[in-house]
C-alpha atoms as a PDB file:
ATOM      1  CA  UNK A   1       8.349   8.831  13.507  1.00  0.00           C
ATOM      2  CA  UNK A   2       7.563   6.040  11.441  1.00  0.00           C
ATOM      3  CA  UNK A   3       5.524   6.577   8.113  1.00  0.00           C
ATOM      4  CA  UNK A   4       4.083   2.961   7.954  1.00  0.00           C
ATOM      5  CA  UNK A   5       2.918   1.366  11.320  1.00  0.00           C
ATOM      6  CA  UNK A   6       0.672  -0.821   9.420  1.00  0.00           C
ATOM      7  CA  UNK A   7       1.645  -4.913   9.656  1.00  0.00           C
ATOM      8  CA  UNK A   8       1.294  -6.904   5.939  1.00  0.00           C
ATOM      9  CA  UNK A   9      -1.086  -8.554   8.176  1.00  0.00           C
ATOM     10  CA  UNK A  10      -3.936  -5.207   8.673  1.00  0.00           C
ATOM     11  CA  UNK A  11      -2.884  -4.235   5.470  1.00  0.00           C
ATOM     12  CA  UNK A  12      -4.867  -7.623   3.961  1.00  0.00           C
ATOM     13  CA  UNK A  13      -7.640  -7.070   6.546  1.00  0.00           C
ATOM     14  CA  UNK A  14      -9.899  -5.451   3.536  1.00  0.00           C
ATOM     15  CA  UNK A  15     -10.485  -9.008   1.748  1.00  0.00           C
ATOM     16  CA  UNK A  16     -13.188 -10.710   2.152  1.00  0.00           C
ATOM     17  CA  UNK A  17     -14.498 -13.869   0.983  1.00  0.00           C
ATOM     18  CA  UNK A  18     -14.851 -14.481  -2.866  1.00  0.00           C
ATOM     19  CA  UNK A  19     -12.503 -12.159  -3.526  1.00  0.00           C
ATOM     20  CA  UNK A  20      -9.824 -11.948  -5.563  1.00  0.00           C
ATOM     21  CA  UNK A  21      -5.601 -11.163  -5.121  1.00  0.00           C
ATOM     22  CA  UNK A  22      -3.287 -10.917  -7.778  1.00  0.00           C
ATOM     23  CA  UNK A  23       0.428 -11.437  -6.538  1.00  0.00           C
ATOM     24  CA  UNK A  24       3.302  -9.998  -8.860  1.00  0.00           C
ATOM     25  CA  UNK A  25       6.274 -12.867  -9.483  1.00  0.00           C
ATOM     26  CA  UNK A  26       9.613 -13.651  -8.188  1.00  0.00           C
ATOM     27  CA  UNK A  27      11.404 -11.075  -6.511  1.00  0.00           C
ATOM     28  CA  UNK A  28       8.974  -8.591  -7.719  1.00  0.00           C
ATOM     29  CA  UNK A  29       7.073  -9.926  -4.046  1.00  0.00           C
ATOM     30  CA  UNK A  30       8.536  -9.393  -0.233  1.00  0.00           C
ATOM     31  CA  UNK A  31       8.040 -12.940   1.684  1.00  0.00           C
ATOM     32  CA  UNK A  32       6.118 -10.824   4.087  1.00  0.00           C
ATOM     33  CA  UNK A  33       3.357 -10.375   1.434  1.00  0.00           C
ATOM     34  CA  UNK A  34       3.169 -13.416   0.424  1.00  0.00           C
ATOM     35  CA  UNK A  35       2.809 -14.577   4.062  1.00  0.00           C
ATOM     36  CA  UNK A  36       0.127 -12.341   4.973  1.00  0.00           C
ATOM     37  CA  UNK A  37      -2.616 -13.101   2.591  1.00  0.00           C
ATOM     38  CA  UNK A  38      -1.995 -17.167   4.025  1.00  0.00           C
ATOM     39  CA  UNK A  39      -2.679 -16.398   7.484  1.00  0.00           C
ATOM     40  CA  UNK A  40      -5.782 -13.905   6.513  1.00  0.00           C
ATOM     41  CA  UNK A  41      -7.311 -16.312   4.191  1.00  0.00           C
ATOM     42  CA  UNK A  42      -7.733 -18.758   7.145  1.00  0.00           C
ATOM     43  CA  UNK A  43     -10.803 -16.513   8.133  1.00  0.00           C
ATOM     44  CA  UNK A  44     -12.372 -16.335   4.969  1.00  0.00           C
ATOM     45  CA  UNK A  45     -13.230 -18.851   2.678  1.00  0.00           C
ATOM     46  CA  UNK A  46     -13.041 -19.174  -1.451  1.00  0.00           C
ATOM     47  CA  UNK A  47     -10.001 -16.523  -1.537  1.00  0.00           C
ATOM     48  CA  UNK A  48      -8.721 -16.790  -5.045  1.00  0.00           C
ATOM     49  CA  UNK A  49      -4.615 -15.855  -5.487  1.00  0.00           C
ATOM     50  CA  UNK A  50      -3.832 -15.203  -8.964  1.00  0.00           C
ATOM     51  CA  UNK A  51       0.183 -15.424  -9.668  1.00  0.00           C
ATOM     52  CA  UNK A  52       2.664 -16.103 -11.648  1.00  0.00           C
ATOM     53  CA  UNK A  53       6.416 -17.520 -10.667  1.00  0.00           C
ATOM     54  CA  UNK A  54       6.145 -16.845  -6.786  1.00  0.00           C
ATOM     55  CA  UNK A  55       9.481 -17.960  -4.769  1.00  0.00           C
ATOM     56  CA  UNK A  56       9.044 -19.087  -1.250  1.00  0.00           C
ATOM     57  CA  UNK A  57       5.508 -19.509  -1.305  1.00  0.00           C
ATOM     58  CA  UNK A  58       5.074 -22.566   0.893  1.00  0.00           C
ATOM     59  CA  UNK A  59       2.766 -20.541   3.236  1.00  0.00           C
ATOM     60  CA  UNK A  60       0.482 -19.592   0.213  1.00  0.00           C
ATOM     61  CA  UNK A  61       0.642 -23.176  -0.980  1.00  0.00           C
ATOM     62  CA  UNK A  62      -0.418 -24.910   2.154  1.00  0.00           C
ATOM     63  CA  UNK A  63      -2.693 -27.721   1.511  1.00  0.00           C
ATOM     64  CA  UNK A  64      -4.302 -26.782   4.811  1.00  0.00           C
ATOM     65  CA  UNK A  65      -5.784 -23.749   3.576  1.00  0.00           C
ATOM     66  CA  UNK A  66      -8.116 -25.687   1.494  1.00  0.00           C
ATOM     67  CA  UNK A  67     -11.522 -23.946   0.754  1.00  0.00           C
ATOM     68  CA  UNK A  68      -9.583 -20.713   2.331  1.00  0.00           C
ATOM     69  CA  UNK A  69      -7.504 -20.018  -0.782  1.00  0.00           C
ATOM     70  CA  UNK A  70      -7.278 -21.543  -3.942  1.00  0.00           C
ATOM     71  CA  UNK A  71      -3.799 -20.700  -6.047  1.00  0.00           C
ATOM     72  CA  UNK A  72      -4.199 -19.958  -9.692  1.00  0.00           C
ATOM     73  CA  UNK A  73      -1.056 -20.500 -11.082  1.00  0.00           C
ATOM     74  CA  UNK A  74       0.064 -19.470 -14.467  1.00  0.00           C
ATOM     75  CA  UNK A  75       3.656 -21.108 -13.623  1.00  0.00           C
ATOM     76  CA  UNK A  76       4.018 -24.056 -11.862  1.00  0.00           C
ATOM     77  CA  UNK A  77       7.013 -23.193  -9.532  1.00  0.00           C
ATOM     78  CA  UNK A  78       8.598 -25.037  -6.912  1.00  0.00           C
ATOM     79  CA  UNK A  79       6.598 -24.290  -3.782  1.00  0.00           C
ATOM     80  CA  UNK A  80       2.976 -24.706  -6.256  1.00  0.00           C
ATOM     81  CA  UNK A  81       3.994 -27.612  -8.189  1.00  0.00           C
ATOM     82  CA  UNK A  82       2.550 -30.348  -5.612  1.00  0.00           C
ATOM     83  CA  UNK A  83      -0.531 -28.704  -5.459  1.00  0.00           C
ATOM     84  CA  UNK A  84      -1.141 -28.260  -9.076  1.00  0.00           C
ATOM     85  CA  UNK A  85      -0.623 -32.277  -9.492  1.00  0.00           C
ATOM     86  CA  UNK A  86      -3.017 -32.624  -6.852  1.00  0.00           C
ATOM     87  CA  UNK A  87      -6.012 -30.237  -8.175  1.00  0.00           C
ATOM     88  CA  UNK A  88      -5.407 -27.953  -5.371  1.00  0.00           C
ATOM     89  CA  UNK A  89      -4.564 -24.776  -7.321  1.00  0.00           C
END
Protein backbone atom coordinates (compact mmCIF):
# COMPACT_ATOMS: atom_id res chain seq x y z
CA UNK A 1 0.00 0.00 0.00
CA UNK A 2 1.29 3.15 -1.03
CA UNK A 3 1.80 6.02 1.62
CA UNK A 4 1.55 8.96 -0.93
CA UNK A 5 -1.14 8.64 -3.74
CA UNK A 6 -1.16 12.30 -4.03
CA UNK A 7 0.23 13.74 -7.73
CA UNK A 8 2.75 17.12 -7.34
CA UNK A 9 -0.12 18.24 -9.32
CA UNK A 10 -3.22 17.96 -6.18
CA UNK A 11 -0.59 18.59 -3.95
CA UNK A 12 -0.42 22.50 -5.49
CA UNK A 13 -4.25 22.49 -5.75
CA UNK A 14 -4.33 24.74 -2.33
CA UNK A 15 -2.91 28.02 -4.18
CA UNK A 16 -4.83 30.41 -5.17
CA UNK A 17 -4.42 33.58 -6.85
CA UNK A 18 -2.11 36.30 -5.26
CA UNK A 19 -0.41 33.95 -3.54
CA UNK A 20 2.84 33.30 -2.91
CA UNK A 21 5.54 29.98 -3.47
CA UNK A 22 8.91 29.89 -2.40
CA UNK A 23 10.98 27.13 -4.33
CA UNK A 24 14.31 25.86 -2.59
CA UNK A 25 17.49 25.88 -5.29
CA UNK A 26 19.30 23.47 -7.38
CA UNK A 27 19.04 20.02 -6.55
CA UNK A 28 17.51 20.90 -3.33
CA UNK A 29 14.02 20.74 -5.91
CA UNK A 30 12.57 17.38 -7.80
CA UNK A 31 11.69 18.51 -11.61
CA UNK A 32 8.30 17.23 -10.69
CA UNK A 33 7.85 20.22 -8.30
CA UNK A 34 8.97 22.54 -10.22
CA UNK A 35 6.61 21.33 -13.00
CA UNK A 36 3.59 21.31 -11.03
CA UNK A 37 3.22 24.79 -9.78
CA UNK A 38 3.58 25.76 -14.01
CA UNK A 39 0.71 23.83 -15.03
CA UNK A 40 -1.47 25.00 -11.77
CA UNK A 41 -0.64 28.56 -12.18
CA UNK A 42 -2.35 28.46 -15.64
CA UNK A 43 -5.71 28.64 -13.61
CA UNK A 44 -4.90 31.31 -11.45
CA UNK A 45 -3.57 34.49 -12.12
CA UNK A 46 -0.72 36.87 -10.26
CA UNK A 47 1.06 33.59 -8.74
CA UNK A 48 4.30 34.91 -7.41
CA UNK A 49 7.45 32.07 -7.35
CA UNK A 50 10.12 33.19 -5.17
CA UNK A 51 13.60 31.18 -5.90
CA UNK A 52 16.84 31.10 -5.99
CA UNK A 53 19.29 28.95 -8.53
CA UNK A 54 16.47 26.57 -9.94
CA UNK A 55 17.88 23.93 -12.68
CA UNK A 56 15.54 22.82 -15.34
CA UNK A 57 13.03 25.30 -14.85
CA UNK A 58 11.92 25.97 -18.41
CA UNK A 59 8.30 25.02 -17.45
CA UNK A 60 8.34 27.65 -14.57
CA UNK A 61 9.94 30.14 -16.92
CA UNK A 62 7.50 29.97 -19.74
CA UNK A 63 6.79 33.27 -21.19
CA UNK A 64 3.30 31.91 -21.78
CA UNK A 65 2.38 31.92 -18.31
CA UNK A 66 2.36 35.60 -18.28
CA UNK A 67 -0.05 37.23 -15.68
CA UNK A 68 -0.26 33.39 -14.30
CA UNK A 69 3.13 33.46 -12.57
CA UNK A 70 5.62 35.92 -12.22
CA UNK A 71 9.38 34.47 -11.22
CA UNK A 72 11.26 36.38 -8.61
CA UNK A 73 14.60 35.47 -9.05
CA UNK A 74 17.38 36.13 -6.68
CA UNK A 75 19.84 34.27 -9.29
CA UNK A 76 19.58 34.62 -12.72
CA UNK A 77 20.14 30.97 -13.91
CA UNK A 78 20.02 29.48 -17.16
CA UNK A 79 16.38 28.57 -17.73
CA UNK A 80 15.35 32.47 -15.95
CA UNK A 81 17.93 34.47 -17.55
CA UNK A 82 15.76 35.39 -20.82
CA UNK A 83 13.04 36.36 -18.84
CA UNK A 84 14.81 38.55 -16.45
CA UNK A 85 16.27 40.61 -19.64
CA UNK A 86 12.87 40.81 -20.76
CA UNK A 87 11.01 42.16 -17.43
CA UNK A 88 9.21 38.98 -17.16
CA UNK A 89 10.45 37.85 -13.72
Amino acid sequence: MALFTNTALEAFQTIGSGEHIWCHSIAATPTVLVEAPAQHALTLSDVELMQLHLEHAEEVASPALGEHLRNRCYFAGKSTRQLINYGGA
